[in-house]
N, C-alpha and C. Protein backbone atom coordinates (compact mmCIF):
# COMPACT_ATOMS: atom_id res chain seq x y z
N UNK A 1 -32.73 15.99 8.29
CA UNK A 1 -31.63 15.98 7.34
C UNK A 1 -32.21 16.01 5.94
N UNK A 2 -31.60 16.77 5.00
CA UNK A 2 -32.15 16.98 3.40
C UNK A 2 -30.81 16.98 3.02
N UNK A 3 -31.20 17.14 1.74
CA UNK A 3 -29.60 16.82 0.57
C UNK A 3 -29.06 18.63 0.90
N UNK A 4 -29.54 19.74 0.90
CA UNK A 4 -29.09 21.19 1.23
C UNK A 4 -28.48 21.00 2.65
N UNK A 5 -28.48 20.42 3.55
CA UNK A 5 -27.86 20.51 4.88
C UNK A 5 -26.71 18.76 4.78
N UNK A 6 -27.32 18.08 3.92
CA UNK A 6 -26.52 16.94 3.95
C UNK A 6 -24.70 17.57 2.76
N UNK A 7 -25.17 18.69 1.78
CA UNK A 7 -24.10 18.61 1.00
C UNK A 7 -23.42 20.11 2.00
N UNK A 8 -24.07 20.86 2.42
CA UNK A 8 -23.63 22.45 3.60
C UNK A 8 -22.51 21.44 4.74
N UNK A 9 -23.15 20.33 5.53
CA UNK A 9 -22.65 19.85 6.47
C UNK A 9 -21.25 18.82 5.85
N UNK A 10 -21.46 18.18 4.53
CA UNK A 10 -20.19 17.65 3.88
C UNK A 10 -19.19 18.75 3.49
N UNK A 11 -19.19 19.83 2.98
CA UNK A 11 -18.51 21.14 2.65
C UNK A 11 -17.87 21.43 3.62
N UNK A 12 -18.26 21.66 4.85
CA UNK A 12 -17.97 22.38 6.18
C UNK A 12 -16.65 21.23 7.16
N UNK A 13 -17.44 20.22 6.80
CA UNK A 13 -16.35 19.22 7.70
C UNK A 13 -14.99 18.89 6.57
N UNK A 14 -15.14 19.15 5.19
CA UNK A 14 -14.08 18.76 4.16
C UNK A 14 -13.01 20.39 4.51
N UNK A 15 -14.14 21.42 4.43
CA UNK A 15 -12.95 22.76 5.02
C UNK A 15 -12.19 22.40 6.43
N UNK A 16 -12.96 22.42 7.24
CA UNK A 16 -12.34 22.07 8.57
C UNK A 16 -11.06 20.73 8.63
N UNK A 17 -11.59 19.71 7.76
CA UNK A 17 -10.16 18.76 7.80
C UNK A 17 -9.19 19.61 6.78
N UNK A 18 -9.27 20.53 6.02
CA UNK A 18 -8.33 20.71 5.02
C UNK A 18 -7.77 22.50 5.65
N UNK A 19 -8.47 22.88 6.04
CA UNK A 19 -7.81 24.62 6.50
C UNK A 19 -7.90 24.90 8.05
N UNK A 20 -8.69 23.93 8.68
CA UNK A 20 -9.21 24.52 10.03
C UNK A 20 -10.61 25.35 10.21
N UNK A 21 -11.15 26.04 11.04
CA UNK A 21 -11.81 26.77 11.74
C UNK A 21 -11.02 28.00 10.86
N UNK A 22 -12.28 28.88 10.54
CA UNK A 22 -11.87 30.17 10.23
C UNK A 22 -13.22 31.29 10.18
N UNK A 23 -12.78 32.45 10.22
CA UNK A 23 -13.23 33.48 11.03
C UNK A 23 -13.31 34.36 9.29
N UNK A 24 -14.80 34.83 8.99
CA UNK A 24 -14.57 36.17 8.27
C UNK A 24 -14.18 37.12 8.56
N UNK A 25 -13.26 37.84 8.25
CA UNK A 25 -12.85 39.28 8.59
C UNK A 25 -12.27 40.36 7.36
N UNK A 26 -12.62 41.24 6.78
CA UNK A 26 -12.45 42.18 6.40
C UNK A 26 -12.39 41.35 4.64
N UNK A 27 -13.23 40.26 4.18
CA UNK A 27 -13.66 39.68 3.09
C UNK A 27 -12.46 38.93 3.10
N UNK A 28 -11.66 38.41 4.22
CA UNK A 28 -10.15 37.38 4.02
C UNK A 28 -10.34 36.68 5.34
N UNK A 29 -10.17 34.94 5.14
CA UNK A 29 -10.60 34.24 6.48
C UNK A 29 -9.24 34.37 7.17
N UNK A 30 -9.78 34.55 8.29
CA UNK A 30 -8.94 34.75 9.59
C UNK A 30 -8.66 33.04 10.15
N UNK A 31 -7.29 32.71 10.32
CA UNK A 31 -7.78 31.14 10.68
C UNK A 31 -8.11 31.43 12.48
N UNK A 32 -8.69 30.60 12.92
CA UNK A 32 -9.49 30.74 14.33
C UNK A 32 -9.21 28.86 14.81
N UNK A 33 -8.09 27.99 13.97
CA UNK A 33 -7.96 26.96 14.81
C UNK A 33 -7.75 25.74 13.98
N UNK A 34 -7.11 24.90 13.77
CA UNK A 34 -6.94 23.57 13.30
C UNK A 34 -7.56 22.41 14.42
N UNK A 35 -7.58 21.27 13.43
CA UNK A 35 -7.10 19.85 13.58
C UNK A 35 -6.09 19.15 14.58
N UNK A 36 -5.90 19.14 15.88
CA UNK A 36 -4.79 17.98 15.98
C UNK A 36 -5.19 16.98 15.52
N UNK A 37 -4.28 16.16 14.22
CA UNK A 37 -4.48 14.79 13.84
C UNK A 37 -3.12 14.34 14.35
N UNK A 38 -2.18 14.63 15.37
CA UNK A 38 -0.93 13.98 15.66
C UNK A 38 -1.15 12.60 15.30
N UNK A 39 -2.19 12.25 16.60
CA UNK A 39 -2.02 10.60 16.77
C UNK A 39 -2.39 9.85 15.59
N UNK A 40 -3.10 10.69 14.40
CA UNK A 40 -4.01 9.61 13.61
C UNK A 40 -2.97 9.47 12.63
N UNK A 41 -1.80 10.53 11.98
CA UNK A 41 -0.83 10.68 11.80
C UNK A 41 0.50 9.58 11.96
N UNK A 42 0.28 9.78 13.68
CA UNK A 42 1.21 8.45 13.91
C UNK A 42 1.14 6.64 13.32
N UNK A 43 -0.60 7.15 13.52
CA UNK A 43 -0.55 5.31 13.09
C UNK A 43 -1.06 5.24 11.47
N UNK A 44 -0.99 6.01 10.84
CA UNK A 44 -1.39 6.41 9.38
C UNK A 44 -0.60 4.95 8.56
N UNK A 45 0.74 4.87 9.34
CA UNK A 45 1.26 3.81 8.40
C UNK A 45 0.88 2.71 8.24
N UNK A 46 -0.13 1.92 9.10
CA UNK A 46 -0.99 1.20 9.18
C UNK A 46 -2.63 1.22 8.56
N UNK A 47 -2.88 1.11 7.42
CA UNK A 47 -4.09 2.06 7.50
C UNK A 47 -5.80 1.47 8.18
N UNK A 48 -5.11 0.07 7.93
CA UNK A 48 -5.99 -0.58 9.06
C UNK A 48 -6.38 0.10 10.31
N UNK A 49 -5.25 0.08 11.79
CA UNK A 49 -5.37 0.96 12.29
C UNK A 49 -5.52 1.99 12.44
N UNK A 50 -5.39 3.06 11.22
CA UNK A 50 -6.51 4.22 10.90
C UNK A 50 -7.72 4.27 10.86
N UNK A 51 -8.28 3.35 9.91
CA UNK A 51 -9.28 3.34 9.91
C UNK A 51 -10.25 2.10 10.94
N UNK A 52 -9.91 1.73 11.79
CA UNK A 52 -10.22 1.17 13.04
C UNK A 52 -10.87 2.77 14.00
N UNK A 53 -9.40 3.14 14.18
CA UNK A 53 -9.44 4.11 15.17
C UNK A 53 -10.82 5.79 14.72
N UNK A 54 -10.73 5.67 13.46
CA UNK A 54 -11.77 6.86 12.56
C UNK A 54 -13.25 6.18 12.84
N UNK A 55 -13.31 4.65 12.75
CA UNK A 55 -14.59 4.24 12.89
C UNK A 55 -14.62 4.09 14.40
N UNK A 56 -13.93 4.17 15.25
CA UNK A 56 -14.59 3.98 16.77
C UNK A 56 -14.93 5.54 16.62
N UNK A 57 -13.95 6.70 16.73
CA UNK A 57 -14.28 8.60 17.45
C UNK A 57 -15.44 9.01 15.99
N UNK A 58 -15.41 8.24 14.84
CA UNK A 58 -16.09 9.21 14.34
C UNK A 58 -17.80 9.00 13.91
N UNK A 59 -17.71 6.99 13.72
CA UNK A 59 -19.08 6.84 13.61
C UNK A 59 -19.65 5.44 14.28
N UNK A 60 -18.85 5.63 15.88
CA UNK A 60 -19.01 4.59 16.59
C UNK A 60 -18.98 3.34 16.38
N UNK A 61 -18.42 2.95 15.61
CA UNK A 61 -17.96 1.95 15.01
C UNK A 61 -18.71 0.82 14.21
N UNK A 62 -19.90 1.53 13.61
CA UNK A 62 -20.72 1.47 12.41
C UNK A 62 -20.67 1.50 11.11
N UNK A 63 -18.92 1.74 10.69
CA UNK A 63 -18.67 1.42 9.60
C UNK A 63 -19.22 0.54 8.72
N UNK A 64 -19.64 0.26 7.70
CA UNK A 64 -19.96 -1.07 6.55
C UNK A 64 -19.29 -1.29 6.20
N UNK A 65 -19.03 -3.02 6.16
CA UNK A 65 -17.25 -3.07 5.33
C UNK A 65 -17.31 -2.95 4.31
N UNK A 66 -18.25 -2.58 3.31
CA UNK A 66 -18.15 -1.80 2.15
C UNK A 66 -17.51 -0.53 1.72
N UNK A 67 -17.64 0.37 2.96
CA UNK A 67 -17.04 1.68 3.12
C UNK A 67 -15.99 1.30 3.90
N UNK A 68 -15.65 0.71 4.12
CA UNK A 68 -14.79 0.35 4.93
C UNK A 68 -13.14 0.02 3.72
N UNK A 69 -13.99 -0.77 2.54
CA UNK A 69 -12.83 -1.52 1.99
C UNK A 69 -12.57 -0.19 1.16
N UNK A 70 -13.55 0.17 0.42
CA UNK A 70 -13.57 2.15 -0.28
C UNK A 70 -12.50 3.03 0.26
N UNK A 71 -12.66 3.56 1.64
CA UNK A 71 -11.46 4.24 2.58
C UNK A 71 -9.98 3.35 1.85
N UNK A 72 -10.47 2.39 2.78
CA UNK A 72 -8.90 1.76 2.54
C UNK A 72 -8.64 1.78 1.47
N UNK A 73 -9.24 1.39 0.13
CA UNK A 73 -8.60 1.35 -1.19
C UNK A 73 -7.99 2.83 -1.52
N UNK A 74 -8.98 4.19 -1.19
CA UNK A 74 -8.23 5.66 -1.70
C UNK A 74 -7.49 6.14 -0.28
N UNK A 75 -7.43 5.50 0.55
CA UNK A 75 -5.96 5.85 1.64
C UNK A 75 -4.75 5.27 1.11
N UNK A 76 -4.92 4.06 0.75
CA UNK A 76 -3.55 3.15 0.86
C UNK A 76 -2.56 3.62 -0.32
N UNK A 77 -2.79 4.62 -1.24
CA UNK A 77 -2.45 4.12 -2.76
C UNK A 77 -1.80 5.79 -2.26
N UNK A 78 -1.91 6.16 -0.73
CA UNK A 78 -1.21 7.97 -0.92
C UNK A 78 -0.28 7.32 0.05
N UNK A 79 1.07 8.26 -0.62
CA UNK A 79 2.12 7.54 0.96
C UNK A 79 2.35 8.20 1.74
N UNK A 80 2.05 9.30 1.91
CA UNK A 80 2.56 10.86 2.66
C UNK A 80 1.14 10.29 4.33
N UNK A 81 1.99 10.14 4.90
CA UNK A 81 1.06 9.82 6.46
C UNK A 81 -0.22 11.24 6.27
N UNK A 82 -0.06 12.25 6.45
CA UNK A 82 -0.73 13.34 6.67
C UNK A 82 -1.58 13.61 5.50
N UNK A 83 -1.67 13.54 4.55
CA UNK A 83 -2.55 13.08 3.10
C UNK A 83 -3.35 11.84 3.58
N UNK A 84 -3.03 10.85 3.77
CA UNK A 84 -3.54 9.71 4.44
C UNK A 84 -4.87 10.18 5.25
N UNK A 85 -4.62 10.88 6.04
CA UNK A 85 -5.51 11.04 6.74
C UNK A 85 -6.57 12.18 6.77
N UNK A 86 -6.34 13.00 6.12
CA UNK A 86 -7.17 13.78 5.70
C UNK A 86 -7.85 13.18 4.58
N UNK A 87 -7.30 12.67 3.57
CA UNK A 87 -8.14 11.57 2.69
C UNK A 87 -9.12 10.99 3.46
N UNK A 88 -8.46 10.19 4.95
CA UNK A 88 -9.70 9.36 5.30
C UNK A 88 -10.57 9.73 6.04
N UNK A 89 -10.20 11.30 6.38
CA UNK A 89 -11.82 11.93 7.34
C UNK A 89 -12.25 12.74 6.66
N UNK A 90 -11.69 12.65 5.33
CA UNK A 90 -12.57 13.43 3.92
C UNK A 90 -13.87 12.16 4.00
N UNK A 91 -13.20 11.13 3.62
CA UNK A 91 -14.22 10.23 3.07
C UNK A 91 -15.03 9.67 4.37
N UNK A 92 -14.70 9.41 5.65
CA UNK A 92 -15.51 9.36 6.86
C UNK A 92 -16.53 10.08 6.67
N UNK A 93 -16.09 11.36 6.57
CA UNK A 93 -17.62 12.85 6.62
C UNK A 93 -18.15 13.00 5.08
N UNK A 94 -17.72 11.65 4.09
CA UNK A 94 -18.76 11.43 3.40
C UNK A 94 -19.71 10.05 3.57
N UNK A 95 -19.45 9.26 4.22
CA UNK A 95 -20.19 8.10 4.80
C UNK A 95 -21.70 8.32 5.33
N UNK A 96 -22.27 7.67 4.73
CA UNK A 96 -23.53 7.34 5.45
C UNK A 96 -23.62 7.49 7.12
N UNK A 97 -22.55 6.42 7.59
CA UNK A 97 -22.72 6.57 8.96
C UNK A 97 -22.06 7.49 9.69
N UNK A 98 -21.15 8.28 8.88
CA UNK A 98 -20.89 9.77 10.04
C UNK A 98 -22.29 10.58 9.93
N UNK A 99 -23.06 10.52 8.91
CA UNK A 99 -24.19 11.80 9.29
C UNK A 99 -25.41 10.94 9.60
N UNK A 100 -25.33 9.74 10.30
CA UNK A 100 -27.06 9.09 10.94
C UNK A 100 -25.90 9.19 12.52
N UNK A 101 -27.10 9.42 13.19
CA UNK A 101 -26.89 9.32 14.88
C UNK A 101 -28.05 8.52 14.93
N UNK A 102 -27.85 7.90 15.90
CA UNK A 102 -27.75 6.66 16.65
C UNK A 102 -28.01 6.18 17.61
């Protein structure tokens, strides 16, 4: 891991939570697939339980409650459920512990 594959691999997962999977074709992206965030959606109104459920699937539940209290402070302050959560697997796939394996 270097800062060129650490900021390529933050870019890539911020497109993918915000447009999906997409395909070059003819110099205009083709989309090739979204996100289901239904469920994370559902419990968004909670953001506790958001971000419970983001730190078990996304960084095994290695969160720091430092980053932990960070999320929660720029989730809680959006009210729209679906903003919510793309906010918080924006900032997940900027965490320390989504890009160390383990």
């Amino acid at each position: 891991l270097n800062d060129v594959y650490a900021v390529k691999g933050l870019n890539a997962m911020i497109e993918l939570v915000k447009i999906g999977l997409t395909h070059q074709l003819a110099n205009r992206p083709t989309p090739q697939g979204t996100l289901n965030t239904w469920y994370e959606n559902s419990i968004a109104g909670n953001v506790d339980d958001l971000i419970d459920h983001l730190d078990l699937v996304l960084t095994a539940g290695r969160l720091s409650d430092a980053n932990r209290e960070i999320i929660k402070n720029a989730v809680e302050m959006i009210p729209e459920h679906n903003y919510r959560v793309t906010r918080a697997l924006t900032l997940f796939a900027a965490s320390p512990e989504f890009s160390v394996i383990k």
